[in-house]
C-alpha atoms as a PDB file:
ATOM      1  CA  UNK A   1       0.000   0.000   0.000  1.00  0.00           C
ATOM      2  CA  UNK A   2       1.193   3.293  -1.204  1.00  0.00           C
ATOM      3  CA  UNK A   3       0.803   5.901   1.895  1.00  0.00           C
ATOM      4  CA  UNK A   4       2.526   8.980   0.695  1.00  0.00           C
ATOM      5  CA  UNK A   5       1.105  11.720  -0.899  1.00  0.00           C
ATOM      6  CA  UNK A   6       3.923  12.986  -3.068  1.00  0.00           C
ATOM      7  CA  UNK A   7       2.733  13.916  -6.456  1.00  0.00           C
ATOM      8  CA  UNK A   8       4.643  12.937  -9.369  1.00  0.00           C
ATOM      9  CA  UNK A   9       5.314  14.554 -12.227  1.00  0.00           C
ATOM     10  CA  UNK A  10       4.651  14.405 -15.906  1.00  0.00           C
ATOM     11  CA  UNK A  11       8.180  13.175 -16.604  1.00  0.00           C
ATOM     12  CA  UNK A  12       9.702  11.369 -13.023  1.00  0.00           C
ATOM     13  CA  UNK A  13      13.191  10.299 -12.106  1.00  0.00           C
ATOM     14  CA  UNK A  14      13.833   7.251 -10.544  1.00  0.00           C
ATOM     15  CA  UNK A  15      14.090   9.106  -7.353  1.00  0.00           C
ATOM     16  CA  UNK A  16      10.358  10.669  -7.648  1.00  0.00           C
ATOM     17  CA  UNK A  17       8.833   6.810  -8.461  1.00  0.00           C
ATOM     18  CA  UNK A  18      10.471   5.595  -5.379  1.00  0.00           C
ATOM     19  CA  UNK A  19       8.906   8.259  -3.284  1.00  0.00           C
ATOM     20  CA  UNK A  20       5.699   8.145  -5.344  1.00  0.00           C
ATOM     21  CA  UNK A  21       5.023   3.843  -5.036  1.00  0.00           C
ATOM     22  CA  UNK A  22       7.175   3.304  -2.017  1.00  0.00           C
ATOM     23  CA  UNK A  23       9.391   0.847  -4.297  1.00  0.00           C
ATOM     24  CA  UNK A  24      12.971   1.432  -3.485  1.00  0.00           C
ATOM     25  CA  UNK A  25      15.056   2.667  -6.144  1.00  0.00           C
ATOM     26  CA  UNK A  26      17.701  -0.084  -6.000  1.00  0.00           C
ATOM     27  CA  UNK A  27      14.703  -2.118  -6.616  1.00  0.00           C
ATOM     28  CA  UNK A  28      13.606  -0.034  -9.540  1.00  0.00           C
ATOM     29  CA  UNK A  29      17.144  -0.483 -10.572  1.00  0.00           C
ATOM     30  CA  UNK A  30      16.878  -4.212 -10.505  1.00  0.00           C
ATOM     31  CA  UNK A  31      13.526  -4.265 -11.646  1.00  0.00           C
ATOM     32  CA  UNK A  32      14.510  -1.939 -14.811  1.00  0.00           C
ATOM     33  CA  UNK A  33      17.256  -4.452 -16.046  1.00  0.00           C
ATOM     34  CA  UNK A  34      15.069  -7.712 -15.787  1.00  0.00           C
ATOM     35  CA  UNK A  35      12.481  -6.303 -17.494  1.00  0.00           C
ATOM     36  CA  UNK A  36       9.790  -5.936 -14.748  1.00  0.00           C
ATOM     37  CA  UNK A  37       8.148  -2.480 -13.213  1.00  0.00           C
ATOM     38  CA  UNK A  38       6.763   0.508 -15.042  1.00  0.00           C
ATOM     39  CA  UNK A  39       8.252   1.113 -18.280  1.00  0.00           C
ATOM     40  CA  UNK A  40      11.063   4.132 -18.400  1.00  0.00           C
ATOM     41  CA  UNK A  41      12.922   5.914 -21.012  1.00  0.00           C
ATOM     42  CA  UNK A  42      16.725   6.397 -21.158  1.00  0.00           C
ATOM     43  CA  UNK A  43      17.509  10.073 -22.049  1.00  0.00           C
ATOM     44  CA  UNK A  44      21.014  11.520 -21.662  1.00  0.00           C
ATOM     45  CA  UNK A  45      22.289   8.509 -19.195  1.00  0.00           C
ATOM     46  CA  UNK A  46      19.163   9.380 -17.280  1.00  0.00           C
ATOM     47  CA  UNK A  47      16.060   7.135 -16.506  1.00  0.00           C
ATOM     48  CA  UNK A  48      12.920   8.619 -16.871  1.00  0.00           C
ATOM     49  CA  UNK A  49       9.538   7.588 -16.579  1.00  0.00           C
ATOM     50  CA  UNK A  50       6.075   8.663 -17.813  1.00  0.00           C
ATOM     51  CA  UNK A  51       3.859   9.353 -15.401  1.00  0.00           C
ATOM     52  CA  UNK A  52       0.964   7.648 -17.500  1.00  0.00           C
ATOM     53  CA  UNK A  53       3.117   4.819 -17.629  1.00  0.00           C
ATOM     54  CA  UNK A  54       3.711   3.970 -13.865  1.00  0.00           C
ATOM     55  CA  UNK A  55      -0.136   4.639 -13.756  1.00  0.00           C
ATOM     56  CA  UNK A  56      -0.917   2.462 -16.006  1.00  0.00           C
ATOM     57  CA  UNK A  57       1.542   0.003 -14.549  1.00  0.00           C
ATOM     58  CA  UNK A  58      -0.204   0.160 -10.543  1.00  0.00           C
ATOM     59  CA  UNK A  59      -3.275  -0.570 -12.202  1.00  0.00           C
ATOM     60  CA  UNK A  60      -2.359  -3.656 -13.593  1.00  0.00           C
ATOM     61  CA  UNK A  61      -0.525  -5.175 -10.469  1.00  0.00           C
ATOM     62  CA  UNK A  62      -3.075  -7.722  -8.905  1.00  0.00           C
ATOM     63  CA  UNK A  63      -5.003  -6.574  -5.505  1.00  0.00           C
ATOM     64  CA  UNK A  64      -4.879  -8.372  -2.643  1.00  0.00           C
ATOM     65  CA  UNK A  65      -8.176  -9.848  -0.753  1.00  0.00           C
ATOM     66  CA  UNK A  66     -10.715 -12.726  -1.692  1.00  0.00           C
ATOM     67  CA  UNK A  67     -12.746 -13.256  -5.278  1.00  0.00           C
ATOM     68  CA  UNK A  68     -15.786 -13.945  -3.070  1.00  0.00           C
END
């Protein structure tokens, strides 16, 4: 469960997803070069990400609790 209440921006660094999903950013990191989290864009050495895109990504993870 996500408890912050940072916004993030259009266009977020690694740093701002952390703080936005709680997901470390070593984990990112990891996550990033095995092909698994919210898809990013490399742009002068940095890692960026779309907001729209980690969005998009939260909404697909599966939610915890019973199908009954």
């Amino acid at each position: 469960m996500v408890t912050t209440t940072v916004d993030l921006p259009e266009v977020a660094s690694r740093d701002a997803v952390s703080g936005f999903t709680g997901i470390s950013k070593p984990t990112l990191a990891r996550w990033a070069m095995e092909g698994k989290g919210p898809k990013f864009r490399k742009a002068g050495g940095r890692v960026l990400y779309l907001r729209q895109d980690v969005i998009a990504w939260l909404n697909s993870l599966e939610t915890g609790g019973s199908a009954d």
